[in-house]
PDB file of N, CA and C in Angstrom:
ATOM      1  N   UNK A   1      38.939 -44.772 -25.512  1.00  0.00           N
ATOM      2  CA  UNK A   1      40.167 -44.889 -26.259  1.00  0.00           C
ATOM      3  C   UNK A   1      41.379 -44.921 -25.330  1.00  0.00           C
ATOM      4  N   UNK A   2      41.547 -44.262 -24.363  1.00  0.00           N
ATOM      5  CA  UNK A   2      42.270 -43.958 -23.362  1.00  0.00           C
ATOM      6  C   UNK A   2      42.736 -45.495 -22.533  1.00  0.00           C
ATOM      7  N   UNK A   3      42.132 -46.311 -22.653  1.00  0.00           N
ATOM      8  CA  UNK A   3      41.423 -47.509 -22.040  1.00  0.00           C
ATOM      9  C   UNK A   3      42.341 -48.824 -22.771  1.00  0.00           C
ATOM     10  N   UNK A   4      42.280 -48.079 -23.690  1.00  0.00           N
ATOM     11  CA  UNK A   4      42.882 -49.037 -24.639  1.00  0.00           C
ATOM     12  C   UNK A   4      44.061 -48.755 -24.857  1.00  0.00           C
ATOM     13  N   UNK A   5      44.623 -47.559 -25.140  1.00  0.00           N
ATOM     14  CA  UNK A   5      45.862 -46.799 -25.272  1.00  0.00           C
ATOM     15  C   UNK A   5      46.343 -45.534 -24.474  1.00  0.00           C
ATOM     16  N   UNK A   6      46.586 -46.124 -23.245  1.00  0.00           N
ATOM     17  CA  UNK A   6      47.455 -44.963 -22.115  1.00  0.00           C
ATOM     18  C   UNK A   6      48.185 -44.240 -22.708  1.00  0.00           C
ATOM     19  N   UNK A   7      48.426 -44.342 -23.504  1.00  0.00           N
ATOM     20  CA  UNK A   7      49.712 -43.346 -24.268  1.00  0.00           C
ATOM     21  C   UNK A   7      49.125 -42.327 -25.026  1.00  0.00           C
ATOM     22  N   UNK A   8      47.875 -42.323 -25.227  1.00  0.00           N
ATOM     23  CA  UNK A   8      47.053 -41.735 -26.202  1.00  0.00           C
ATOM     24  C   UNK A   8      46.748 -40.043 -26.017  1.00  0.00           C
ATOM     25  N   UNK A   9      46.846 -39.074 -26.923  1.00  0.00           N
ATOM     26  CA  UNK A   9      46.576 -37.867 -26.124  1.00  0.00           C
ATOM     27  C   UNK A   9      45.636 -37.373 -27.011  1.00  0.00           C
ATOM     28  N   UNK A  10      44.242 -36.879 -26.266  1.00  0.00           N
ATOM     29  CA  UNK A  10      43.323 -36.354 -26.705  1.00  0.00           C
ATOM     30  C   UNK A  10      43.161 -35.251 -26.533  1.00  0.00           C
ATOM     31  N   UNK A  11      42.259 -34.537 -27.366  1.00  0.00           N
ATOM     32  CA  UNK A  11      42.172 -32.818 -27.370  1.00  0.00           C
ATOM     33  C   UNK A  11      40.798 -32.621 -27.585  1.00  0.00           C
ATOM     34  N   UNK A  12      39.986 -32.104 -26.582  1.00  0.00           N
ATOM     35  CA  UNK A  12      38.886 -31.898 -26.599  1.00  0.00           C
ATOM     36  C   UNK A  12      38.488 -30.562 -26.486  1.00  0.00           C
ATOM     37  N   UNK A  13      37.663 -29.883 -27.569  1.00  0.00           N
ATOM     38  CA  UNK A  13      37.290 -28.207 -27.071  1.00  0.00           C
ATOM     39  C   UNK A  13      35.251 -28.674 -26.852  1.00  0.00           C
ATOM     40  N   UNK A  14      34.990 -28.203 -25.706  1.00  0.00           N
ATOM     41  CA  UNK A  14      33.393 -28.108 -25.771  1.00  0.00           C
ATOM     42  C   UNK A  14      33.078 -26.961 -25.147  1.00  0.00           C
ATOM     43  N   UNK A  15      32.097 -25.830 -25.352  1.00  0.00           N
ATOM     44  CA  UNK A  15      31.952 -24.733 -24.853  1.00  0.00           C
ATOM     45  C   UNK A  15      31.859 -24.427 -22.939  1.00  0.00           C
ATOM     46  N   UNK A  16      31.341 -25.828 -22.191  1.00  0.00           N
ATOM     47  CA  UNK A  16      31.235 -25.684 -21.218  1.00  0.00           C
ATOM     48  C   UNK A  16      31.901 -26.256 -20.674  1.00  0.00           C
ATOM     49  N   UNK A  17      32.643 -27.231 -20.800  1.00  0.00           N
ATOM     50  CA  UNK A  17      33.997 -28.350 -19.920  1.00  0.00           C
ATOM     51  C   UNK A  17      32.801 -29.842 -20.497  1.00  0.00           C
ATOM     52  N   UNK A  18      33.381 -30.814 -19.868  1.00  0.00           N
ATOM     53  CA  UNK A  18      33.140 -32.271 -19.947  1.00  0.00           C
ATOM     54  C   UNK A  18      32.359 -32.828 -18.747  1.00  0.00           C
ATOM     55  N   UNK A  19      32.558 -31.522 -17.519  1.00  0.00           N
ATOM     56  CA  UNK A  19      32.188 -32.348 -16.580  1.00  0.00           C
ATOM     57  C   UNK A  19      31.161 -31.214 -16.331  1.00  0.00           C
ATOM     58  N   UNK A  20      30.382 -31.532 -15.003  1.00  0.00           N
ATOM     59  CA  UNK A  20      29.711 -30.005 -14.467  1.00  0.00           C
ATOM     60  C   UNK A  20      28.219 -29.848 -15.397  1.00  0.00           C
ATOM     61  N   UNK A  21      27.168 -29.341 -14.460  1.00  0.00           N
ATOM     62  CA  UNK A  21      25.728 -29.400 -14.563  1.00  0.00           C
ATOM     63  C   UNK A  21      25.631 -28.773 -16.100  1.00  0.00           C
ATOM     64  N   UNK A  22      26.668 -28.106 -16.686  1.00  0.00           N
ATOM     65  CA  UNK A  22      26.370 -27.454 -18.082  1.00  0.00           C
ATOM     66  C   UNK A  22      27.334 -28.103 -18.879  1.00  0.00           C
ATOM     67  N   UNK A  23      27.879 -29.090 -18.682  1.00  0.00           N
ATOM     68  CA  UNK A  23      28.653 -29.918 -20.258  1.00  0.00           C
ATOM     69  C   UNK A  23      27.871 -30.473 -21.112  1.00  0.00           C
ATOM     70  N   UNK A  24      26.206 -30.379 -21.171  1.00  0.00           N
ATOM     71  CA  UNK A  24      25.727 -30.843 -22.232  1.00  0.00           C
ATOM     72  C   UNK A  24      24.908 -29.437 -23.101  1.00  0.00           C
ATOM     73  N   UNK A  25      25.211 -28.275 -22.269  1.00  0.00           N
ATOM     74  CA  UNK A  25      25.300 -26.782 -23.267  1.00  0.00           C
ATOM     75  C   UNK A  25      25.367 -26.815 -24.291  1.00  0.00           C
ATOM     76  N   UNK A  26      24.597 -25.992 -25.543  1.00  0.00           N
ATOM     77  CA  UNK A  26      25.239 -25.781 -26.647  1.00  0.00           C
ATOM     78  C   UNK A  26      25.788 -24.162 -26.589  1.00  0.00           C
ATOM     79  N   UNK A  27      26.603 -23.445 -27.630  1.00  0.00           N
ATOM     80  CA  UNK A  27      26.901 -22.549 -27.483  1.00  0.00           C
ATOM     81  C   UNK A  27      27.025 -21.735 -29.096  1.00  0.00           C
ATOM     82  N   UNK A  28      26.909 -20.476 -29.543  1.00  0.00           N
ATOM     83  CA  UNK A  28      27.425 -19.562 -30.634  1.00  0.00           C
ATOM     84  C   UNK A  28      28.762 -19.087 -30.150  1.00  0.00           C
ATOM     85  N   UNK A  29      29.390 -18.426 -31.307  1.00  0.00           N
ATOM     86  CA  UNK A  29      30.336 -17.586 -31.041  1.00  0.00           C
ATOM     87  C   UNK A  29      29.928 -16.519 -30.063  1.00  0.00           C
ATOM     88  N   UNK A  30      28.334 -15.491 -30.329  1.00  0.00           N
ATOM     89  CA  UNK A  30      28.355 -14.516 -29.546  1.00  0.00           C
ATOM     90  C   UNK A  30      27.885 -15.060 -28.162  1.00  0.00           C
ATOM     91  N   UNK A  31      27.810 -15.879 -27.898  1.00  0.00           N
ATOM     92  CA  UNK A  31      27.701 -16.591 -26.130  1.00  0.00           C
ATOM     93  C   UNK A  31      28.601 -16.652 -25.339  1.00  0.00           C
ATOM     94  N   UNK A  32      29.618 -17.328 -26.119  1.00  0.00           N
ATOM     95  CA  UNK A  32      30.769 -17.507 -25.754  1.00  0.00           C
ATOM     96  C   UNK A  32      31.499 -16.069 -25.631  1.00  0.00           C
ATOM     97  N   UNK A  33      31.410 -15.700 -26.766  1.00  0.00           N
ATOM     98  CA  UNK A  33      32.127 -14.213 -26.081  1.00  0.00           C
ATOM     99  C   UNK A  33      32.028 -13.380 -25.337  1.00  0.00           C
ATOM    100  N   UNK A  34      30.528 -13.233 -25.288  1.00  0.00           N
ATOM    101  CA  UNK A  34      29.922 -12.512 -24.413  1.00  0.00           C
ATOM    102  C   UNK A  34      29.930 -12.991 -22.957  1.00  0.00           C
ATOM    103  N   UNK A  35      30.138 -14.233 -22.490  1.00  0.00           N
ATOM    104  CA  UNK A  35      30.712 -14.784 -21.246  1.00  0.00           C
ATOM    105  C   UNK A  35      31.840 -14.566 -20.937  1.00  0.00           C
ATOM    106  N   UNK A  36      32.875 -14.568 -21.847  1.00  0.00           N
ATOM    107  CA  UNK A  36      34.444 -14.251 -21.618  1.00  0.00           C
ATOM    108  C   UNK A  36      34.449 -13.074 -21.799  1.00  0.00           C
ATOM    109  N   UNK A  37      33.372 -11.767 -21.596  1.00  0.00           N
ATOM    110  CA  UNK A  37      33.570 -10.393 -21.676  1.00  0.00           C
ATOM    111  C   UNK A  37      34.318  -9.683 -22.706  1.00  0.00           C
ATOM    112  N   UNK A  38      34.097 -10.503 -23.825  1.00  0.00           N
ATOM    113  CA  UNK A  38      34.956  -9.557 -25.005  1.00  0.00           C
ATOM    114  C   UNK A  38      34.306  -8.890 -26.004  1.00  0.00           C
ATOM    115  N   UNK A  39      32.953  -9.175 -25.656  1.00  0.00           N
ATOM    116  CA  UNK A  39      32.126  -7.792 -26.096  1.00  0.00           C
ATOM    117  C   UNK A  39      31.778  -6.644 -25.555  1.00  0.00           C
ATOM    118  N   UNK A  40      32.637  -6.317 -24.540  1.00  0.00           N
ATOM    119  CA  UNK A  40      32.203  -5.095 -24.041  1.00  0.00           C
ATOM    120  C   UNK A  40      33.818  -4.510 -24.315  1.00  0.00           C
ATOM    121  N   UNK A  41      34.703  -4.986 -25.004  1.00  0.00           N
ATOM    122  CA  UNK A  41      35.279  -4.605 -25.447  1.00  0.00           C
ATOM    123  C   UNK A  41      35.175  -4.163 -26.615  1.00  0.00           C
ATOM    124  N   UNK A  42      34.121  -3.948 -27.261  1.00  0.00           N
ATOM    125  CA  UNK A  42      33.885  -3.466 -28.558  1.00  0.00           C
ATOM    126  C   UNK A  42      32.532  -2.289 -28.234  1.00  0.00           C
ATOM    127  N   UNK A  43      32.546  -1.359 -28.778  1.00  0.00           N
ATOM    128  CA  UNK A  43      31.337  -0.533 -28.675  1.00  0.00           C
ATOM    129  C   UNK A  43      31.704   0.973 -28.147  1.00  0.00           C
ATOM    130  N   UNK A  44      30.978   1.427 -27.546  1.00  0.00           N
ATOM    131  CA  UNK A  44      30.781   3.094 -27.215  1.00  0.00           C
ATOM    132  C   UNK A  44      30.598   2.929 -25.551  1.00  0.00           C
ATOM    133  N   UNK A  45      31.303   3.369 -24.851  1.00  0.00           N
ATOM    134  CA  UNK A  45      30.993   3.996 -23.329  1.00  0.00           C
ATOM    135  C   UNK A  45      29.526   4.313 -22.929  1.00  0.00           C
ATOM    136  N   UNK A  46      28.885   3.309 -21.890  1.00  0.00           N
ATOM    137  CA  UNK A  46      27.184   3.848 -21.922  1.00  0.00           C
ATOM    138  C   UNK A  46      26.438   3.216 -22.897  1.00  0.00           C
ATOM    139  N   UNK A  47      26.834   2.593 -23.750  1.00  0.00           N
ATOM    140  CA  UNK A  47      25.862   1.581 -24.427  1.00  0.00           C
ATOM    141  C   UNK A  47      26.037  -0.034 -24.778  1.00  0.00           C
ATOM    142  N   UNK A  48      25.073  -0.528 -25.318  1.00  0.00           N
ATOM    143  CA  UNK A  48      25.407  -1.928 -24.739  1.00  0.00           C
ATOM    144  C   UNK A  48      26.439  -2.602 -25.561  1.00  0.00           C
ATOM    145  N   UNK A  49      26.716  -3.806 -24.971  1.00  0.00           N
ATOM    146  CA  UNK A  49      28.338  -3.926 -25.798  1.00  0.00           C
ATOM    147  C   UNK A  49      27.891  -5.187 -27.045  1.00  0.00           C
ATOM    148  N   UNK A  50      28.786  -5.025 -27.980  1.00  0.00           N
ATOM    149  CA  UNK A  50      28.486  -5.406 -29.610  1.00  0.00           C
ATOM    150  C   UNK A  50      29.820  -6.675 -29.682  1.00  0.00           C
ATOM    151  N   UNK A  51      29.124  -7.259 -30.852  1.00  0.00           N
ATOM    152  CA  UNK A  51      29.468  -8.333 -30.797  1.00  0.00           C
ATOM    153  C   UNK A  51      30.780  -7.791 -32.184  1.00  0.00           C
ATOM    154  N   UNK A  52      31.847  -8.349 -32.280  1.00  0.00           N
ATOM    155  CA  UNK A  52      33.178  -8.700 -32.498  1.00  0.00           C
ATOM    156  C   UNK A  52      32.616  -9.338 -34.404  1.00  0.00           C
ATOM    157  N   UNK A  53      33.447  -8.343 -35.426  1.00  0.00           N
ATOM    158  CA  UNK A  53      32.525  -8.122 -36.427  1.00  0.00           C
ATOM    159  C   UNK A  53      32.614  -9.924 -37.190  1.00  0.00           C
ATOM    160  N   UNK A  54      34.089 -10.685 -36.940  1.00  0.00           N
ATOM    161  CA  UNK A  54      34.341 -11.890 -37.131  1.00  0.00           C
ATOM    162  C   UNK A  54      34.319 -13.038 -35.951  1.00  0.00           C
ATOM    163  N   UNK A  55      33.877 -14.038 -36.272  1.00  0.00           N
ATOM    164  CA  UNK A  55      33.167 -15.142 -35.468  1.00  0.00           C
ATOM    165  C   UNK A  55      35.114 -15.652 -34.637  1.00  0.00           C
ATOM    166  N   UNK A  56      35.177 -15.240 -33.238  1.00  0.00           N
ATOM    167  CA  UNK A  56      36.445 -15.121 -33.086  1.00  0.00           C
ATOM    168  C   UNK A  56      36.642 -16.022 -32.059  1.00  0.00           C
ATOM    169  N   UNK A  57      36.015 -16.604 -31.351  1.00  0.00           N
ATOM    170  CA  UNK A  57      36.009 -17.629 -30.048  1.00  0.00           C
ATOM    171  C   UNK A  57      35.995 -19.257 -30.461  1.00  0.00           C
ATOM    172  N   UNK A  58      35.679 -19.335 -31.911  1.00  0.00           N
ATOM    173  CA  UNK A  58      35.819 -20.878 -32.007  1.00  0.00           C
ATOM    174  C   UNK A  58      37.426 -20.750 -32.723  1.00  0.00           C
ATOM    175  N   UNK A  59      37.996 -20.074 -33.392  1.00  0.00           N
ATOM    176  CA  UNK A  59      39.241 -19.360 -33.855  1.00  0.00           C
ATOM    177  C   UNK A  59      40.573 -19.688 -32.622  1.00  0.00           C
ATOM    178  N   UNK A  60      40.158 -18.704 -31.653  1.00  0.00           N
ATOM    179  CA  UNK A  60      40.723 -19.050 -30.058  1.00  0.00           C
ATOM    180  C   UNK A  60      40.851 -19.922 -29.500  1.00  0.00           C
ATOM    181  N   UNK A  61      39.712 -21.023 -29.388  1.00  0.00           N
ATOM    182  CA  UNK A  61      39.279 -22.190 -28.571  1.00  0.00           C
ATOM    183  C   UNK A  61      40.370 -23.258 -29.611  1.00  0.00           C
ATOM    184  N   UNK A  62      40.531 -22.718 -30.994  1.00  0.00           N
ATOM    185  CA  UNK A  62      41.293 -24.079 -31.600  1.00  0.00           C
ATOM    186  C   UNK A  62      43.335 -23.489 -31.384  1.00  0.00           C
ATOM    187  N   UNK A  63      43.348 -22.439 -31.552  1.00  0.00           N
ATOM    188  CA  UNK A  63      44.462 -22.391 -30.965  1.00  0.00           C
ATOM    189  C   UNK A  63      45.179 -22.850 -29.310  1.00  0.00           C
ATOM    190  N   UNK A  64      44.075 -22.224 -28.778  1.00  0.00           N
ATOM    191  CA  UNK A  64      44.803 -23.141 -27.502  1.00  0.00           C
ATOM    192  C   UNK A  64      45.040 -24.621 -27.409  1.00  0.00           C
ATOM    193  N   UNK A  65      43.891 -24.951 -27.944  1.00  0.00           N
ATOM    194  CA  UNK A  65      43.824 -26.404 -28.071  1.00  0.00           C
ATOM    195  C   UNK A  65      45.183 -26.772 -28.699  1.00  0.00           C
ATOM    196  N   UNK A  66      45.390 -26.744 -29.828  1.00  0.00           N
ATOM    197  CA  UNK A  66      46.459 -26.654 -30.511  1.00  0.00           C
ATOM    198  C   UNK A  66      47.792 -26.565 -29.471  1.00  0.00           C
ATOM    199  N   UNK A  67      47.849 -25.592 -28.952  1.00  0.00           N
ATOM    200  CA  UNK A  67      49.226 -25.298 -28.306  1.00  0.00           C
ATOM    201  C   UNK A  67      49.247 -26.415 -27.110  1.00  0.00           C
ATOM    202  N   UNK A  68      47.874 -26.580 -26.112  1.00  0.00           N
ATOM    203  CA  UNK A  68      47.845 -27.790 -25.340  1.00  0.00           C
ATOM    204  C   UNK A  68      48.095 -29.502 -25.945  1.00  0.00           C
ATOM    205  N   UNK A  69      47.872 -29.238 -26.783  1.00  0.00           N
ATOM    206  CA  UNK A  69      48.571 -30.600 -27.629  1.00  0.00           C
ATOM    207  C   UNK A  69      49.810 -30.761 -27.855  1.00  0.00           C
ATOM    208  N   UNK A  70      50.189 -29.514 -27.920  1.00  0.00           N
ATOM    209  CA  UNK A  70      51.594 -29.556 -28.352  1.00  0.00           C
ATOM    210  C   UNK A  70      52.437 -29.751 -27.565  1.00  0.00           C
ATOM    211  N   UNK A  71      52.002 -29.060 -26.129  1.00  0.00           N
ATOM    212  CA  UNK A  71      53.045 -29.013 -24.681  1.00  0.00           C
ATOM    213  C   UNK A  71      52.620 -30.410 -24.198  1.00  0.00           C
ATOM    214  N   UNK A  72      51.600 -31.158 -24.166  1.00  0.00           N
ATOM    215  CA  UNK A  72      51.422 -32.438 -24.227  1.00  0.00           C
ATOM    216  C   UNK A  72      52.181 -33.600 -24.705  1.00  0.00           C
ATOM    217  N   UNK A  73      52.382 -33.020 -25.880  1.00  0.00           N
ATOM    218  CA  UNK A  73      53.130 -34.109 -26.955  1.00  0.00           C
ATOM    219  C   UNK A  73      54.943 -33.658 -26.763  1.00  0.00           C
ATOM    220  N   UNK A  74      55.376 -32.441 -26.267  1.00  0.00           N
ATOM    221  CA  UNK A  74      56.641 -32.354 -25.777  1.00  0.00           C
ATOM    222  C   UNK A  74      56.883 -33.048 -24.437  1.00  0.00           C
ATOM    223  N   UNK A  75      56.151 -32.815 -23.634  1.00  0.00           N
ATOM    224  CA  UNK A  75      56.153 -33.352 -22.270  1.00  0.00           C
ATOM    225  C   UNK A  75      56.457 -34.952 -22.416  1.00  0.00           C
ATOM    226  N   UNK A  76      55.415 -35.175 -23.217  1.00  0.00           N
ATOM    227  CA  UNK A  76      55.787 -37.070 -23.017  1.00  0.00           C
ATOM    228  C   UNK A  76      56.768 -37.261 -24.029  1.00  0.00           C
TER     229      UNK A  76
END
């Protein structure tokens, strides 16, 4: 698309990037979180860490996105 229209601004969220030996990954919410360490923000000292009681990383992943579109679309 890009190819066709330089002007064009796309917004892509995929759990692992686009490029790199793991962009064809799939992922859950608790994967993802649990990679970005925000389940060990939940739980008890000394035991293992719990998963976040609402599905909160695809939630996140669309806000940034969101805001990168936006500083995108101010910029140009």
């Amino acid at each position: 698309m890009a190819q066709h229209n330089p002007c064009l601004i796309v917004t892509s969220i995929t759990p692992f990037g686009q490029t790199g030996p793991q962009r064809h990954y799939r992922a859950t919410d608790l994967i993802l979180m649990a990679m970005g360490g925000s389940t060990c923000l939940v739980g008890e000292p000394g035991r293992p860490p719990l998963r976040l009681g609402v599905p909160q990383a695809e939630l996140h992943a669309g806000a940034e996105a969101a805001v990168g579109t936006l500083l995108a679309l101010h910029y140009r």
